[in-house]
PDB file of N, CA and C in Angstrom:
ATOM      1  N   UNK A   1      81.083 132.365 144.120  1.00  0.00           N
ATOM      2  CA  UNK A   1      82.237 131.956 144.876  1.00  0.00           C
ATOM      3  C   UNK A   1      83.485 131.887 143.989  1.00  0.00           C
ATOM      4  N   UNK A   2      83.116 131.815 142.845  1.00  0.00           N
ATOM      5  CA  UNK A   2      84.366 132.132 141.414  1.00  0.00           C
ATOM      6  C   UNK A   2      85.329 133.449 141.844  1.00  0.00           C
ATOM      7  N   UNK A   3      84.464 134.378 142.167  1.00  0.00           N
ATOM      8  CA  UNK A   3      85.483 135.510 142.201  1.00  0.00           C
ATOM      9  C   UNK A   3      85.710 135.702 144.033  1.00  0.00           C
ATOM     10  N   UNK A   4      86.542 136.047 144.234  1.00  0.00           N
ATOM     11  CA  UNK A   4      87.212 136.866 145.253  1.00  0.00           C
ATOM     12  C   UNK A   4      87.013 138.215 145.450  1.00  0.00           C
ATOM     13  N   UNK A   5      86.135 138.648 146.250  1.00  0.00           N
ATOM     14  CA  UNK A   5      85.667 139.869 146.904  1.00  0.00           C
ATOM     15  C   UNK A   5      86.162 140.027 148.028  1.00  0.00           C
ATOM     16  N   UNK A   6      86.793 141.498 148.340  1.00  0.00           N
ATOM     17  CA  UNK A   6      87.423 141.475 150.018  1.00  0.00           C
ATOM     18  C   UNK A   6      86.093 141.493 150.764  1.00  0.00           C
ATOM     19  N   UNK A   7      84.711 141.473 150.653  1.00  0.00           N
ATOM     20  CA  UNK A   7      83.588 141.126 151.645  1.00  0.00           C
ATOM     21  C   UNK A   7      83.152 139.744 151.146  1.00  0.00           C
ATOM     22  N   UNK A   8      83.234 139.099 150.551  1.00  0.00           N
ATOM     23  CA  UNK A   8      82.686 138.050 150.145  1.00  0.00           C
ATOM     24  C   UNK A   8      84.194 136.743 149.801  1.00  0.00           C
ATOM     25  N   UNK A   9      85.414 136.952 150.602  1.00  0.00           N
ATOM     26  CA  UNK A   9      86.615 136.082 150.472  1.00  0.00           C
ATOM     27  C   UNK A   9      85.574 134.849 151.948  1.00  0.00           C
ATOM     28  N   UNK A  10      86.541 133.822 151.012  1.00  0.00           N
ATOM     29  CA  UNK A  10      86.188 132.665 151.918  1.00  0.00           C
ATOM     30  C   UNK A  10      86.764 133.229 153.600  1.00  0.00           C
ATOM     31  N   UNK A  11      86.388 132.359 154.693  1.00  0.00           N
ATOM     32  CA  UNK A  11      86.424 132.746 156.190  1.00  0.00           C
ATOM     33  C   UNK A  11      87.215 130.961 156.609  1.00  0.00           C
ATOM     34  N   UNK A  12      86.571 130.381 156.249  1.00  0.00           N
ATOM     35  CA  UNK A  12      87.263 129.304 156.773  1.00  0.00           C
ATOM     36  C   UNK A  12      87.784 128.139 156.188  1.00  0.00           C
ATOM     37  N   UNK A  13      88.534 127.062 156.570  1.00  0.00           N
ATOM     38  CA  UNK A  13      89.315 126.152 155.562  1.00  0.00           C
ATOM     39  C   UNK A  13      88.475 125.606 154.432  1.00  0.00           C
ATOM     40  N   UNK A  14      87.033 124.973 154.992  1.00  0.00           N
ATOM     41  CA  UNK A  14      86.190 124.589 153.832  1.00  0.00           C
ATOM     42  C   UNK A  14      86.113 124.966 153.101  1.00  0.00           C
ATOM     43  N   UNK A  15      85.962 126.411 152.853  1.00  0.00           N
ATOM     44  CA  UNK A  15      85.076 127.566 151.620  1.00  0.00           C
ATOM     45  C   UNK A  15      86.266 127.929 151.229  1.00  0.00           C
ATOM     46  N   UNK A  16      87.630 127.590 151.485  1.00  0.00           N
ATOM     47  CA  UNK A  16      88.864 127.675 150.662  1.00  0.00           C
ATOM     48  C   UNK A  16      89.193 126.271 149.762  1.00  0.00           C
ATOM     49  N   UNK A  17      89.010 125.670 150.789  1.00  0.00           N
ATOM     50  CA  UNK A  17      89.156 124.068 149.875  1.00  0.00           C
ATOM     51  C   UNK A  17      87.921 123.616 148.894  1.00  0.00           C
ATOM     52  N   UNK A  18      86.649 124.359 149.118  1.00  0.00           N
ATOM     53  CA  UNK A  18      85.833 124.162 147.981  1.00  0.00           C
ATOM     54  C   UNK A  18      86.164 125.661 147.102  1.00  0.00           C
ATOM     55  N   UNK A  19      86.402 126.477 146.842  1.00  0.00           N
ATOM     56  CA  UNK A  19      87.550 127.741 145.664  1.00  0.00           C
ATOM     57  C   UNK A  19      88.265 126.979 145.294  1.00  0.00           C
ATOM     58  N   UNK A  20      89.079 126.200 145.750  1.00  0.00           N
ATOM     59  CA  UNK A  20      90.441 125.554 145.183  1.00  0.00           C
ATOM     60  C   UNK A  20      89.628 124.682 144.244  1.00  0.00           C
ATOM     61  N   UNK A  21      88.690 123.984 144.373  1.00  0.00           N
ATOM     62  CA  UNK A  21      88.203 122.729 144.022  1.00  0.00           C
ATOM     63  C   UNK A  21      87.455 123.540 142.182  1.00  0.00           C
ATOM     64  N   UNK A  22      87.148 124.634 142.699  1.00  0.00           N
ATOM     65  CA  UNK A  22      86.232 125.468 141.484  1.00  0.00           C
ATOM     66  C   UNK A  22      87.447 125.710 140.611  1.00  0.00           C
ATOM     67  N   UNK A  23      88.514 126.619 141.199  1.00  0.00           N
ATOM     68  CA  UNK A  23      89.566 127.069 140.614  1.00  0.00           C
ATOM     69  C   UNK A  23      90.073 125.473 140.092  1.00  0.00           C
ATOM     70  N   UNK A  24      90.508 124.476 140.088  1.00  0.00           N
ATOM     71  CA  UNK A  24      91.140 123.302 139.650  1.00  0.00           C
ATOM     72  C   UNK A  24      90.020 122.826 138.533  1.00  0.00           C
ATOM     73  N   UNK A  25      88.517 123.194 138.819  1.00  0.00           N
ATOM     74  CA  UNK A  25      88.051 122.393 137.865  1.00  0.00           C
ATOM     75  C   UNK A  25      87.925 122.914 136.684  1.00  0.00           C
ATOM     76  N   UNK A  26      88.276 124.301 136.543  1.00  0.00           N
ATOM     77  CA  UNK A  26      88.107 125.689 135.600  1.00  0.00           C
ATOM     78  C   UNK A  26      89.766 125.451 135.198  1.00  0.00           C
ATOM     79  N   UNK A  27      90.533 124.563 135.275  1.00  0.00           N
ATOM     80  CA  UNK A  27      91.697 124.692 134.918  1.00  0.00           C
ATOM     81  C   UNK A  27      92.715 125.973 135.275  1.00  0.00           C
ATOM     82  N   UNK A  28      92.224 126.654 136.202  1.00  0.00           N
ATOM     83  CA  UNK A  28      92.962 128.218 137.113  1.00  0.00           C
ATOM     84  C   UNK A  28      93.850 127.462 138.032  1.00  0.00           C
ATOM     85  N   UNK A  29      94.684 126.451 137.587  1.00  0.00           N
ATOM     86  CA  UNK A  29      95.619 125.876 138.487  1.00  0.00           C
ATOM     87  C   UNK A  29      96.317 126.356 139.877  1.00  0.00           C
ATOM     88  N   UNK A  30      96.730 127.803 139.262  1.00  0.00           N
ATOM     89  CA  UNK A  30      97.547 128.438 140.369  1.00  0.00           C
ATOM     90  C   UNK A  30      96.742 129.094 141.146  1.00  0.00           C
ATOM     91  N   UNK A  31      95.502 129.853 140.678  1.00  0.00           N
ATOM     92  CA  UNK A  31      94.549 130.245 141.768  1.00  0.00           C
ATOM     93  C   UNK A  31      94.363 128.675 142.844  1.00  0.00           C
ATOM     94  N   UNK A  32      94.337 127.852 142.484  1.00  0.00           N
ATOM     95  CA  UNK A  32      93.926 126.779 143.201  1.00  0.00           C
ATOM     96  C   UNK A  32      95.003 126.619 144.238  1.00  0.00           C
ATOM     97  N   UNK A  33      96.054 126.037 143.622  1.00  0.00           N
ATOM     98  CA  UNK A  33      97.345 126.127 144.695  1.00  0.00           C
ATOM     99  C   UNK A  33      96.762 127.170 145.845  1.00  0.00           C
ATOM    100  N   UNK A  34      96.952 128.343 145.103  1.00  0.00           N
ATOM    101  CA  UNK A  34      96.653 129.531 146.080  1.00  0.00           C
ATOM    102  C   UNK A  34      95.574 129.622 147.477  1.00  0.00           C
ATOM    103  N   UNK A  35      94.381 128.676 146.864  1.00  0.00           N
ATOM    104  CA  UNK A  35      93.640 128.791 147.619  1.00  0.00           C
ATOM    105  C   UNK A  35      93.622 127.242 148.647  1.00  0.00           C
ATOM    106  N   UNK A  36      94.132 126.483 147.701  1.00  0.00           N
ATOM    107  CA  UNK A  36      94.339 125.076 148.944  1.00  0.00           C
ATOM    108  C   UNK A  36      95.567 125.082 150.038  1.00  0.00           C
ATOM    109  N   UNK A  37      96.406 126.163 149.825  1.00  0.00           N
ATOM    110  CA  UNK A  37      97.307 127.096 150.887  1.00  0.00           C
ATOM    111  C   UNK A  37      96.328 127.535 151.455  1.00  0.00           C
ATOM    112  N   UNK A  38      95.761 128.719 151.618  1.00  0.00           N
ATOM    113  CA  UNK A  38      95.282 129.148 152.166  1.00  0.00           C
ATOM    114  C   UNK A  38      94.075 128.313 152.947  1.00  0.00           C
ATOM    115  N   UNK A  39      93.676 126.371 152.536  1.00  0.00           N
ATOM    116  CA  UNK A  39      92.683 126.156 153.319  1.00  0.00           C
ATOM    117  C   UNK A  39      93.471 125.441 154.495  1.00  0.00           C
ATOM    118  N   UNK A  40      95.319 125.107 153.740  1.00  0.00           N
ATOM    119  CA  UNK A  40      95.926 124.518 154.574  1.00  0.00           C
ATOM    120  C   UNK A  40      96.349 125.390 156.157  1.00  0.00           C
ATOM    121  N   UNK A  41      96.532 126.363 155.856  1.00  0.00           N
ATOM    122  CA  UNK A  41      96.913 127.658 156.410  1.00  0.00           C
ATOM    123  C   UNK A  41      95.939 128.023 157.552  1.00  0.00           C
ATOM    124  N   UNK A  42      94.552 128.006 157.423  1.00  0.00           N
ATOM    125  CA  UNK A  42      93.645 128.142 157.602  1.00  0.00           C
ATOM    126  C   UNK A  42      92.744 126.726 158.850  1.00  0.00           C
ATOM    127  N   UNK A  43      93.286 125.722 158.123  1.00  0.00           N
ATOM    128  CA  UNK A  43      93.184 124.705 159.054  1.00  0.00           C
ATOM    129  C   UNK A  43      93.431 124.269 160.149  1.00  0.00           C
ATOM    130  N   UNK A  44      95.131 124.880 160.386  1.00  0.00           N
ATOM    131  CA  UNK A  44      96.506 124.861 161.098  1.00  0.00           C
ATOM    132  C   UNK A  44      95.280 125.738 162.192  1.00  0.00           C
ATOM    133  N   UNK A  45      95.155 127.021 161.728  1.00  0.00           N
ATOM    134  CA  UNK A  45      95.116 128.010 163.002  1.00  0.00           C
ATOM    135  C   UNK A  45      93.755 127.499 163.821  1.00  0.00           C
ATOM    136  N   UNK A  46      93.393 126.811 162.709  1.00  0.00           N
ATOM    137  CA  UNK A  46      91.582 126.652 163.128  1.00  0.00           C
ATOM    138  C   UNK A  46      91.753 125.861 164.533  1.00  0.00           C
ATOM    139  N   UNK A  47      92.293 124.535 163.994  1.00  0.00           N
ATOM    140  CA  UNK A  47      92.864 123.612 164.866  1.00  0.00           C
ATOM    141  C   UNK A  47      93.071 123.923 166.241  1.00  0.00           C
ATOM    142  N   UNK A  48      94.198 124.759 166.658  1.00  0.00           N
ATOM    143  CA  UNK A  48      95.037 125.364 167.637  1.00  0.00           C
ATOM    144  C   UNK A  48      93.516 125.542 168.556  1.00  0.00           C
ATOM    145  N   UNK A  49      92.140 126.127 168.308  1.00  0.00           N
ATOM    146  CA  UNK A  49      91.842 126.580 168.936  1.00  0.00           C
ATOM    147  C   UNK A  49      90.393 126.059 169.525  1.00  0.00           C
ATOM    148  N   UNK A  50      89.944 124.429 168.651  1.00  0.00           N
ATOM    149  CA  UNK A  50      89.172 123.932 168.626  1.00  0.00           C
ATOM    150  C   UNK A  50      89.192 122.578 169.830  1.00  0.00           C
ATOM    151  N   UNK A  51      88.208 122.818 170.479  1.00  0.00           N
ATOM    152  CA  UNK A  51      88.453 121.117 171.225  1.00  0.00           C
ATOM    153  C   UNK A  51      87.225 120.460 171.354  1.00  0.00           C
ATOM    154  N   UNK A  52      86.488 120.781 170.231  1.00  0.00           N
ATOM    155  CA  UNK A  52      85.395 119.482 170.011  1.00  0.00           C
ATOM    156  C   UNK A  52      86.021 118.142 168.933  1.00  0.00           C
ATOM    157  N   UNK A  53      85.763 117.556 169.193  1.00  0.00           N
ATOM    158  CA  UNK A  53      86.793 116.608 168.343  1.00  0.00           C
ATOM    159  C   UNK A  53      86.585 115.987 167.644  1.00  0.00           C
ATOM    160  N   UNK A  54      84.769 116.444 166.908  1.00  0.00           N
ATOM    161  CA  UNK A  54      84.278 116.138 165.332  1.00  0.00           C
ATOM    162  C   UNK A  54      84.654 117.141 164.688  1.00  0.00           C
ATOM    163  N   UNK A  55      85.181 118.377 165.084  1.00  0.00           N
ATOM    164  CA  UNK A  55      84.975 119.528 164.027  1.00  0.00           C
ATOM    165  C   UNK A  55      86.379 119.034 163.998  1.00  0.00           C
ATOM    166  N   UNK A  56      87.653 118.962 165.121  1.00  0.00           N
ATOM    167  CA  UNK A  56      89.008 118.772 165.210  1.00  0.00           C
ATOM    168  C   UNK A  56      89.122 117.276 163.440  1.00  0.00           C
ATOM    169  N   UNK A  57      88.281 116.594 163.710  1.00  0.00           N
ATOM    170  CA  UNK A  57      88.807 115.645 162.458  1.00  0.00           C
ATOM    171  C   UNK A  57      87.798 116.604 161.129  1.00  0.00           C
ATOM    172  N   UNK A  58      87.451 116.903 161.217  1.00  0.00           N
ATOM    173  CA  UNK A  58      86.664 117.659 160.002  1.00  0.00           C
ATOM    174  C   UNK A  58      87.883 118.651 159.376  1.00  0.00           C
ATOM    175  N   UNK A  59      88.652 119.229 160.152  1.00  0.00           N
ATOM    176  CA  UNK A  59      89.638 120.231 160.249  1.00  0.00           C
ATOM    177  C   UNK A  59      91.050 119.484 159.593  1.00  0.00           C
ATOM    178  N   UNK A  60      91.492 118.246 159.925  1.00  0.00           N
ATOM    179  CA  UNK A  60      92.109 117.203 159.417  1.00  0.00           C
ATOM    180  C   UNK A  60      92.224 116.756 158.315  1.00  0.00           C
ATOM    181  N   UNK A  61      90.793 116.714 158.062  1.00  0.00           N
ATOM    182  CA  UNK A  61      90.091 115.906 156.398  1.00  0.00           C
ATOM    183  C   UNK A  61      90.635 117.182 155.600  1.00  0.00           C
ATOM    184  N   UNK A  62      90.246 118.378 156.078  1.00  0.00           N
ATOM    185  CA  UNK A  62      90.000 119.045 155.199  1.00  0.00           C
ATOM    186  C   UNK A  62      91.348 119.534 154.910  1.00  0.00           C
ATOM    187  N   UNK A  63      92.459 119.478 155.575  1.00  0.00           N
ATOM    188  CA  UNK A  63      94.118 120.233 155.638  1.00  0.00           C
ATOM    189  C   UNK A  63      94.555 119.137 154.374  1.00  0.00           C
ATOM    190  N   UNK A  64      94.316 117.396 155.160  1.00  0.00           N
ATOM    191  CA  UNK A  64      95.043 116.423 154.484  1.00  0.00           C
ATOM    192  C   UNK A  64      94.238 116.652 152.750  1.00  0.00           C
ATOM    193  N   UNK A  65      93.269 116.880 152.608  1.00  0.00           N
ATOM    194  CA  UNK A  65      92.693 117.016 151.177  1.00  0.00           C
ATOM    195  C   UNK A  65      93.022 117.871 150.322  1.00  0.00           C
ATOM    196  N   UNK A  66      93.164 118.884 151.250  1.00  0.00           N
ATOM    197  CA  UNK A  66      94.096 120.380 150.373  1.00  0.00           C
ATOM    198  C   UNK A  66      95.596 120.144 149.681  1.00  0.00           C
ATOM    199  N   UNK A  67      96.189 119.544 151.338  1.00  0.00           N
ATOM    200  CA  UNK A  67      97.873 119.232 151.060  1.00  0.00           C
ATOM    201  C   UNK A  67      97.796 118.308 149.642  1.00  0.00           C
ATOM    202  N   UNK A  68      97.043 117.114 149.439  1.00  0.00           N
ATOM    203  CA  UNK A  68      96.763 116.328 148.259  1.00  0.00           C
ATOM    204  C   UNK A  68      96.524 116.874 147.343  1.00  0.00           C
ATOM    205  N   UNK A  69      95.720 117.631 147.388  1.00  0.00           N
ATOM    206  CA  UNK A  69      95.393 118.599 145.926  1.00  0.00           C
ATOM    207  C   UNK A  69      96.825 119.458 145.452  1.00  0.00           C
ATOM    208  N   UNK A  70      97.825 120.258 146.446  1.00  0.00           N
ATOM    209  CA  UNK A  70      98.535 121.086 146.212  1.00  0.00           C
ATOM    210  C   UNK A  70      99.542 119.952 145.536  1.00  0.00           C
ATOM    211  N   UNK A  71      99.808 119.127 146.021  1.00  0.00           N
ATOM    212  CA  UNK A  71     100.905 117.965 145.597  1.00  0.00           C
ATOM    213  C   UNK A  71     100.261 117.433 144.257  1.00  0.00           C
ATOM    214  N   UNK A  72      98.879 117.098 143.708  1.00  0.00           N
ATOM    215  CA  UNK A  72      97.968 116.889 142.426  1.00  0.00           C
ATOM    216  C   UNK A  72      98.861 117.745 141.510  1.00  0.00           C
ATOM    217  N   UNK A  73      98.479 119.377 141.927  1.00  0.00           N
ATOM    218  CA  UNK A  73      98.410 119.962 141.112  1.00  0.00           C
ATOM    219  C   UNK A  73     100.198 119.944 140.455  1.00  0.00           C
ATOM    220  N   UNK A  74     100.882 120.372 141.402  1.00  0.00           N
ATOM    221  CA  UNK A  74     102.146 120.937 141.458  1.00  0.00           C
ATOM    222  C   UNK A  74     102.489 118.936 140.376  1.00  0.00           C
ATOM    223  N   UNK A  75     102.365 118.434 140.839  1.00  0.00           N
ATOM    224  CA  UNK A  75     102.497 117.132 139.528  1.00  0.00           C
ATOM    225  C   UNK A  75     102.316 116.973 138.210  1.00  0.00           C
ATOM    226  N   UNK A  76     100.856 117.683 138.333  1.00  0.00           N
ATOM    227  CA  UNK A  76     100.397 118.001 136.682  1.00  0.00           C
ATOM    228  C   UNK A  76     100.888 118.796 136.188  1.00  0.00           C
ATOM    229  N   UNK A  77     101.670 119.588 136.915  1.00  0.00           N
ATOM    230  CA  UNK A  77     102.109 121.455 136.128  1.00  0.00           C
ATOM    231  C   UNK A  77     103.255 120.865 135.846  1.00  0.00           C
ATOM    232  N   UNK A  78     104.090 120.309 136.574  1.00  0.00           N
ATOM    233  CA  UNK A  78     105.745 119.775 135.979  1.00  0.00           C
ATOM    234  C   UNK A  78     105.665 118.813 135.744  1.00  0.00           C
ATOM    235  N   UNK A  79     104.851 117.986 135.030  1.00  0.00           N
ATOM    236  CA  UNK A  79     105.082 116.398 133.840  1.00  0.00           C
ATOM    237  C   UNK A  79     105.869 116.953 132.766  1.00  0.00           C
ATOM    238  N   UNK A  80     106.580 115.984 132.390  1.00  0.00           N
ATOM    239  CA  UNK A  80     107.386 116.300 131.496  1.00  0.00           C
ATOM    240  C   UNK A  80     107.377 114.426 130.650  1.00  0.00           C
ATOM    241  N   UNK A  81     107.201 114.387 129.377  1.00  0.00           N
ATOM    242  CA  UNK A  81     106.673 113.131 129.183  1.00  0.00           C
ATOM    243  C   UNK A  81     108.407 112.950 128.333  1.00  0.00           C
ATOM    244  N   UNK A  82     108.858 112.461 128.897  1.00  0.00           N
ATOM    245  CA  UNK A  82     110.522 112.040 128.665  1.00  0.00           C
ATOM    246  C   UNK A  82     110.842 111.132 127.470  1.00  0.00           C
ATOM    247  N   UNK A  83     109.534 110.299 127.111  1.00  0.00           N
ATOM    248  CA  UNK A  83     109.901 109.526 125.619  1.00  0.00           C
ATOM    249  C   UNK A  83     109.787 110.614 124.368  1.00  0.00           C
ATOM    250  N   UNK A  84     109.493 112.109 124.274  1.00  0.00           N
ATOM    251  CA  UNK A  84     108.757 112.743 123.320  1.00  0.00           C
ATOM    252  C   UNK A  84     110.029 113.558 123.238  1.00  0.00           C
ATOM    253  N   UNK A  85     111.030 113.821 124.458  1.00  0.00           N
ATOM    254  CA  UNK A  85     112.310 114.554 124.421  1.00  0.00           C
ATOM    255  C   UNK A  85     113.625 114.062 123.882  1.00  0.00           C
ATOM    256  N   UNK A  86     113.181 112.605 123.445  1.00  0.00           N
ATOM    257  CA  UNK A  86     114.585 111.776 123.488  1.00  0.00           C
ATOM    258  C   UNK A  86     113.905 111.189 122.004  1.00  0.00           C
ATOM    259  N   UNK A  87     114.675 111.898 120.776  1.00  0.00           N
ATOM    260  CA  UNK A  87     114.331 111.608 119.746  1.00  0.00           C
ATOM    261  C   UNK A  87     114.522 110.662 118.916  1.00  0.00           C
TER     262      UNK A  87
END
C-alpha cells in the first residue's frame, strides 16, 4: 500500500487516510498531505450519496481526521523556532 499503482490506487476515503497515515509515518510529508486531500475529497463525494447513517458518521470521522492531519502536517513543515533567529 506504500506505493501507488494506477490498479492498485486506494478507492475510498479510508485506504487514503490509512496512505496518508503510512506516508506521515515514513516522514513523506507531502505524499501525505496529498493523500489526506484526497481522503478529504473523497469523503465529500462519498457522503452526497450515502444514507445509512453508520457509514454517513464513519465518512465524518474519517474527513474530520484527515482535515487534522493536513493542518498536523502543514504545522510541522512551517515551525520556525523564533528564539534561535533572534541572536
Amino acid at each position: 500500500m506504500t506505493e501507488k499503482k494506477s490498479n492498485n490506487e486506494p478507492r475510498s476515503a479510508s485506504e487514503w487516510y490509512d496512505l496518508g497515515c503510512v506516508y506521515r509515518k515514513n516522514g513523506e510529508f507531502g505524499e501525505a498531505v496529498n493523500a489526506f486531500r484526497a481522503a478529504i475529497e473523497e469523503a465529500g463525494a462519498q457522503m452526497q450519496l450515502v444514507d445509512d447513517a453508520d457509514l454517513l458518521e464513519r465518512l465524518v470521522s474519517v474527513r474530520e481526521k484527515a482535515e487534522a492531519s493536513v493542518g498536523l502536517i502543514l504545522r510541522i513543515t512551517s515551525f520556525v523556532n523564533k528564539d534561535l533567529m533572534n541572536p
